[in-house]
C-alpha atoms as a PDB file:
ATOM      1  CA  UNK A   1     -53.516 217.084-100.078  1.00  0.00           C
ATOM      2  CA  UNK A   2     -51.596 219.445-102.950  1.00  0.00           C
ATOM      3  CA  UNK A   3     -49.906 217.654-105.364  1.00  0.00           C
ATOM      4  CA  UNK A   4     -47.112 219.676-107.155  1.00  0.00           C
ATOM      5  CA  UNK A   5     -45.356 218.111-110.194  1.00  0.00           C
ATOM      6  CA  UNK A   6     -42.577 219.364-112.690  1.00  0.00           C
ATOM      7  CA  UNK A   7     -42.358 217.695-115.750  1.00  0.00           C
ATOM      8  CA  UNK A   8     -42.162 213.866-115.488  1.00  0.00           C
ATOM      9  CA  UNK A   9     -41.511 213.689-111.719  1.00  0.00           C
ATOM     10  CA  UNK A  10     -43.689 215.133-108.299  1.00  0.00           C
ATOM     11  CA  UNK A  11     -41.769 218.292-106.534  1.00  0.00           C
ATOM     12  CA  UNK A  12     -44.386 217.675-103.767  1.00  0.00           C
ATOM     13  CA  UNK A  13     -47.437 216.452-102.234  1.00  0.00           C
ATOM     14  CA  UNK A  14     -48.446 218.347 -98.914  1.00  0.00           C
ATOM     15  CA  UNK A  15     -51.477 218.482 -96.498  1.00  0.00           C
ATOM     16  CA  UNK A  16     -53.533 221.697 -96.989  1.00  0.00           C
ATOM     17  CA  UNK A  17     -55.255 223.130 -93.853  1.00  0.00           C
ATOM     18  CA  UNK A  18     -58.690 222.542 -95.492  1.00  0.00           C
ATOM     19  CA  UNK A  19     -59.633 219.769 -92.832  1.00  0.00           C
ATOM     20  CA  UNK A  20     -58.834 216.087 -91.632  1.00  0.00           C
ATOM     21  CA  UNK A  21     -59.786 214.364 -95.570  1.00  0.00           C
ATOM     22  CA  UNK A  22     -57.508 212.832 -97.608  1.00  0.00           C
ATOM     23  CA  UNK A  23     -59.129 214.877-100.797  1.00  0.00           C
ATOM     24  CA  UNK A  24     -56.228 215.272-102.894  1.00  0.00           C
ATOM     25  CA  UNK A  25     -56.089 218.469-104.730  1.00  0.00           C
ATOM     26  CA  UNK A  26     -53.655 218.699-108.285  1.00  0.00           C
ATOM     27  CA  UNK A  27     -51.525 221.512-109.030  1.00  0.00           C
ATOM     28  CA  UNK A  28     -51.650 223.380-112.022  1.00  0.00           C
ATOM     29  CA  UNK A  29     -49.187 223.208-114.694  1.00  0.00           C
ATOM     30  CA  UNK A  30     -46.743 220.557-116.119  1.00  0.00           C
ATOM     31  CA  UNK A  31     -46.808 217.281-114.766  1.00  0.00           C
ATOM     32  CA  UNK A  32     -50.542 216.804-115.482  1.00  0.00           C
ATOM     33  CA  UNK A  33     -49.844 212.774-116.118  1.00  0.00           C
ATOM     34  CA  UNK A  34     -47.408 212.208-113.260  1.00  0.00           C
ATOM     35  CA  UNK A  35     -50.856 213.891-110.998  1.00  0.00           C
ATOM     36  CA  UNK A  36     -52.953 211.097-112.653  1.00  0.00           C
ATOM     37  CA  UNK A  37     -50.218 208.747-111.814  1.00  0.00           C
ATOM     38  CA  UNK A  38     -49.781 210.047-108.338  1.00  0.00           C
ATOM     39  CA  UNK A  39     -53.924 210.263-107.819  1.00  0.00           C
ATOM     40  CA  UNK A  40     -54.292 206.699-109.001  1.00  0.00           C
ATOM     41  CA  UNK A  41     -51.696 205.233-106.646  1.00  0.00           C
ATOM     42  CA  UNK A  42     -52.579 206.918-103.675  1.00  0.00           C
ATOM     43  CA  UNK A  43     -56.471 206.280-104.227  1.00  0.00           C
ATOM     44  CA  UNK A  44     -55.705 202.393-105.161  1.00  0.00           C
ATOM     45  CA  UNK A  45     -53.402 202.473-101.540  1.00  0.00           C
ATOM     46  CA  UNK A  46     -56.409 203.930 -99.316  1.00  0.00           C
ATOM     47  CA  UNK A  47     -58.731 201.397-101.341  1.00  0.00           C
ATOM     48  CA  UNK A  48     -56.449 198.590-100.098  1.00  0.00           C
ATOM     49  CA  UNK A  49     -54.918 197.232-103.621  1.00  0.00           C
ATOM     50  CA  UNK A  50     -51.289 199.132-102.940  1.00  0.00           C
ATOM     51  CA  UNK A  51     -48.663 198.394-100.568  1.00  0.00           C
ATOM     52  CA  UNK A  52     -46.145 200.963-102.339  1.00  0.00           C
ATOM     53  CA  UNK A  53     -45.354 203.125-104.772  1.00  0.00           C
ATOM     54  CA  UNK A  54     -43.673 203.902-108.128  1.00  0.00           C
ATOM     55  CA  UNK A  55     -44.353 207.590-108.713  1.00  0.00           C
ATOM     56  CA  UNK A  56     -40.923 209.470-109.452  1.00  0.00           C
ATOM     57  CA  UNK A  57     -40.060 211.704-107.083  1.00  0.00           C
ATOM     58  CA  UNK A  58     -37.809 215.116-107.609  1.00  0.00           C
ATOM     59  CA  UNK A  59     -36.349 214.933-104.031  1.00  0.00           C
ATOM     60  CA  UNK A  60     -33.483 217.584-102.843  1.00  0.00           C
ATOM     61  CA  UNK A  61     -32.484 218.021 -99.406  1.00  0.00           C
ATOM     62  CA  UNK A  62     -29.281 217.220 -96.697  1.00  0.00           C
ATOM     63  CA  UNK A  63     -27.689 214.285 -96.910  1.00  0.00           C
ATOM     64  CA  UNK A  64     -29.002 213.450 -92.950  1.00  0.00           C
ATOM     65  CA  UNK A  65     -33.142 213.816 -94.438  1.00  0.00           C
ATOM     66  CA  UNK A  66     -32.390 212.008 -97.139  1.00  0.00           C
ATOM     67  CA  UNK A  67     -30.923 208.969 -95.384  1.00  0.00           C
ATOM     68  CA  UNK A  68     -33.801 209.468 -93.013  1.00  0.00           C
ATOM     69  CA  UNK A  69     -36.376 209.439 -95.980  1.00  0.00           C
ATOM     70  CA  UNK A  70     -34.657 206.273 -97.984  1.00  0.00           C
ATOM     71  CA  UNK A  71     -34.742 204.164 -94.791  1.00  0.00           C
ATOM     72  CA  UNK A  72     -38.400 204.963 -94.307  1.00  0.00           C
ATOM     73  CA  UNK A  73     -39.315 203.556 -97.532  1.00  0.00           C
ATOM     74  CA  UNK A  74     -38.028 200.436 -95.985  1.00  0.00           C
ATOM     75  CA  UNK A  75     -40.537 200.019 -93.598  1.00  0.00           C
ATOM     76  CA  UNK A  76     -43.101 197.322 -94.299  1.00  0.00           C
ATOM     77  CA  UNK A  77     -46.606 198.063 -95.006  1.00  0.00           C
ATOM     78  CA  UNK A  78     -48.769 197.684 -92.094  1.00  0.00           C
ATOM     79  CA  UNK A  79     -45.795 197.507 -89.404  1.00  0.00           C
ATOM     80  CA  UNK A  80     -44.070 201.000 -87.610  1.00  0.00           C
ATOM     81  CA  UNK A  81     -41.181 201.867 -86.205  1.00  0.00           C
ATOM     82  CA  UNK A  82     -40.003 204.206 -83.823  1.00  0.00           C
ATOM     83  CA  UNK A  83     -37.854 207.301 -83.883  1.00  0.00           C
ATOM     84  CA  UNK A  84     -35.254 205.984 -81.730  1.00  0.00           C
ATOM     85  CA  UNK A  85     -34.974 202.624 -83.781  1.00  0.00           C
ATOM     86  CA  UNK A  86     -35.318 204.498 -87.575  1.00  0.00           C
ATOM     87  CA  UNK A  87     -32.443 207.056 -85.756  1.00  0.00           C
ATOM     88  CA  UNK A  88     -30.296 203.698 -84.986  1.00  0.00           C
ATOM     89  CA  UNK A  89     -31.124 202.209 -88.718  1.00  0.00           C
ATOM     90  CA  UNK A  90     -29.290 205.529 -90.402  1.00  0.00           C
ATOM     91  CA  UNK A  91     -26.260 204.965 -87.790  1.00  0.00           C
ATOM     92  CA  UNK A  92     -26.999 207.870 -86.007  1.00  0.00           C
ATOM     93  CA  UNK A  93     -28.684 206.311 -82.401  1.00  0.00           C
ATOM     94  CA  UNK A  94     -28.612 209.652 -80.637  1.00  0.00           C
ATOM     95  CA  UNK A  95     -30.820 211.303 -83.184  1.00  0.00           C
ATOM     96  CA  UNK A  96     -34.435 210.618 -82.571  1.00  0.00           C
ATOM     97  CA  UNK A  97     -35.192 214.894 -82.278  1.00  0.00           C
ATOM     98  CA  UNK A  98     -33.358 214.903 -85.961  1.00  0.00           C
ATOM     99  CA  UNK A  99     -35.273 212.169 -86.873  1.00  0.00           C
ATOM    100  CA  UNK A 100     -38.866 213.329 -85.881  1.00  0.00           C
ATOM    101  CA  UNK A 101     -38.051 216.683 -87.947  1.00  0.00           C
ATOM    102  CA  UNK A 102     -36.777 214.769 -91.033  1.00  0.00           C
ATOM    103  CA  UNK A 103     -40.089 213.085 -90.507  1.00  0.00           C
ATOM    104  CA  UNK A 104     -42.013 215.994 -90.539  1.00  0.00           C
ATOM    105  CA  UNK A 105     -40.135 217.841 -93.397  1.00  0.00           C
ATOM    106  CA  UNK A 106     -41.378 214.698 -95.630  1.00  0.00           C
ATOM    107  CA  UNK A 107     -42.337 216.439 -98.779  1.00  0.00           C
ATOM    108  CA  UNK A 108     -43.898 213.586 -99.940  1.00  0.00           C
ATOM    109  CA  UNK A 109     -46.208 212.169 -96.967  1.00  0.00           C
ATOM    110  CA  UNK A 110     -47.950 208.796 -97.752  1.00  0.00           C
ATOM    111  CA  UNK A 111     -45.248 208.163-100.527  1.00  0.00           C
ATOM    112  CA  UNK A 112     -42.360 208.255 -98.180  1.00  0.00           C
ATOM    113  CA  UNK A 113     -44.664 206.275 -95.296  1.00  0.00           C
ATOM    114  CA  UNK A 114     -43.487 208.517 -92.234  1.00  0.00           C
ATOM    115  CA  UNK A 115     -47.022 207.839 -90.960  1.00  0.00           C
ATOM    116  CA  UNK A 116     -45.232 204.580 -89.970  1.00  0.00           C
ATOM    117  CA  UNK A 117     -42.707 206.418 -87.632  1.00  0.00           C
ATOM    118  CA  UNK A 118     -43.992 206.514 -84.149  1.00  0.00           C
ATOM    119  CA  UNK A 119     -42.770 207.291 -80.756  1.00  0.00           C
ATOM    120  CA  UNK A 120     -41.913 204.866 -77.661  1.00  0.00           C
ATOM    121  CA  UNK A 121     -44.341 202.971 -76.345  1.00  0.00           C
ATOM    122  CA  UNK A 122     -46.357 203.133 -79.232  1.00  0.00           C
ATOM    123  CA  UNK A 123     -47.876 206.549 -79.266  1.00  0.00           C
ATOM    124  CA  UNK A 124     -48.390 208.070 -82.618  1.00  0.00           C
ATOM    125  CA  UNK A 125     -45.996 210.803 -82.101  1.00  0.00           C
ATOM    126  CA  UNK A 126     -46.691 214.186 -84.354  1.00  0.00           C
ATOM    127  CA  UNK A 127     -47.770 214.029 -87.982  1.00  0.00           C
ATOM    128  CA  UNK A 128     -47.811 217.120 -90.279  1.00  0.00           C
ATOM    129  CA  UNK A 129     -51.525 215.991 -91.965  1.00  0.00           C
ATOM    130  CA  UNK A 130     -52.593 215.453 -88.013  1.00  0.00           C
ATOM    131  CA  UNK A 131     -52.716 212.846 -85.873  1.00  0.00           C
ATOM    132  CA  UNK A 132     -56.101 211.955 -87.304  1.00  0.00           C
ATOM    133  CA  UNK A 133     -54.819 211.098 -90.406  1.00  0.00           C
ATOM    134  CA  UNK A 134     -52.042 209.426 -89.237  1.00  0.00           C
ATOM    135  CA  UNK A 135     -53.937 207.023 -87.338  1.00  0.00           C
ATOM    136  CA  UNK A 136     -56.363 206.805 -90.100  1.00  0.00           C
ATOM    137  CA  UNK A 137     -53.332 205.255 -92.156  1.00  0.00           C
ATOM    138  CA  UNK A 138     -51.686 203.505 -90.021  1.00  0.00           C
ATOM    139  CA  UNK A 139     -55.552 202.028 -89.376  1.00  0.00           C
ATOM    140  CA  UNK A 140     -55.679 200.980 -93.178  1.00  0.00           C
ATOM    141  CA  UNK A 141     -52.947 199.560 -93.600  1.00  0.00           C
ATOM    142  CA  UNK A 142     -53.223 197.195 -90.461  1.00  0.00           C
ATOM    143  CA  UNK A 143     -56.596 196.445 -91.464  1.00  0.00           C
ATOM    144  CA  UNK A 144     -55.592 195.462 -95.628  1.00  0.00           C
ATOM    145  CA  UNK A 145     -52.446 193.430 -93.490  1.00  0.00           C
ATOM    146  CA  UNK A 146     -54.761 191.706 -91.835  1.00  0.00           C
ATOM    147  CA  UNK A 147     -57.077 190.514 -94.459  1.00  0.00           C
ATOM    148  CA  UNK A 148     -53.712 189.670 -96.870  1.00  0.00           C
ATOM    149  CA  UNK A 149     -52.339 187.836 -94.164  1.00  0.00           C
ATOM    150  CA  UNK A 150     -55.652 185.638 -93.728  1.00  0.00           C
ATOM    151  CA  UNK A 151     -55.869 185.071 -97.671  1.00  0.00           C
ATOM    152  CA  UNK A 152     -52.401 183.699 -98.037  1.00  0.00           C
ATOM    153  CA  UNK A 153     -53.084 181.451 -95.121  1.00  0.00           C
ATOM    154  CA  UNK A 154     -56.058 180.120 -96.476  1.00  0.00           C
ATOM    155  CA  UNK A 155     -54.042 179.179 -99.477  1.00  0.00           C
ATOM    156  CA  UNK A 156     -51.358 177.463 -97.991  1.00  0.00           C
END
C-alpha cells in the first residue's frame, strides 16, 4: 500500500502491484506525521485494537462518489453490505454498476471500508487490492467481532 499525504491531511493510500501484503509503503515529502498517523491506525486495525479511523482525509471527487464514499463509512465493522442495498442507501436503487465503480475508485481503501461492499448472495464482488485481500479483511474484522462480542457478553 502507497500512502500519499499533503500537508496535514492524506491525498491517498493505494495498493501497489508488489503482491497480495498489506506492507504499507510512505510517500515522500510533506505529510511525514499524518504517514505515522495513517501507519499507526491501519497497523493497530489489522492487529485488532481499531474499529475506525480518524486520519484526515483530502477527498475531491463527484458529488455521486462522494455520497457513495460517506455512506460506506457507515457500515459497521465486521458486517457488509451489498451494492444493490449501499446503491438504495444513497437514493439511487438502480445504481449498483455506479456503485461498484465508486467502490473501486476509493482512494482511500481500508479507511473508507469498501472491502465491506459485496455482491448478492454474498460473493466478494471485485476489490482493487484483490480479492485476497479483501477477504483477508473482511476475515479480520469478523474474527476481532467475534471475540468483542464474546467479551461484552461475559461482562454482562
Amino acid at each position: 500500500m502507497l500512502l500519499i499525504a499533503d500537508g496535514d491531511a492524506l491525498k491517498q493510500c493505494k495498493w501497489t502491484l508488489s503482491g497480495s501484503d498489506l506492507t504499507i509503503n510512505p510517500s515522500s515529502g510533506q505529510g511525514d506525521g499524518i504517514i505515522d498517523k495513517t501507519i499507526s491506525q491501519i497497523s493497530e486495525y489489522l492487529d485488532g485494537k481499531r474499529l475506525d479511523f480518524s486520519v484526515p482525509l483530502r477527498i475531491a471527487s463527484s458529488e455521486f462518489r462522494m455520497k457513495v464514499w460517506n455512506e460506506m463509512r457507515k457500515i459497521p465493522y465486521g458486517e457488509t453490505i451489498t451494492y444493490k442495498e449501499l446503491a438504495r442507501r444513497i437514493g439511487s436503487p438502480n445504481a449498483c454498476r455506479a456503485v461498484a465503480n465508486a467502490c473501486g475508485a476509493n482512494p482511500f481503501p481500508i479507511l473508507i471500508p469498501c472491502h465491506r461492499v459485496v455482491a448478492s448472495g454474498g460473493k466478494p464482488g471485485g476489490y482493487t487490492g484483490g480479492l485476497d485481500i479483501k477477504e483477508a479483511l473482511l476475515g479480520i474484522e469478523k474474527q476481532n467481532y467475534r471475540q468483542r462480542r464474546c467479551i461484552s457478553e461475559k461482562k454482562s
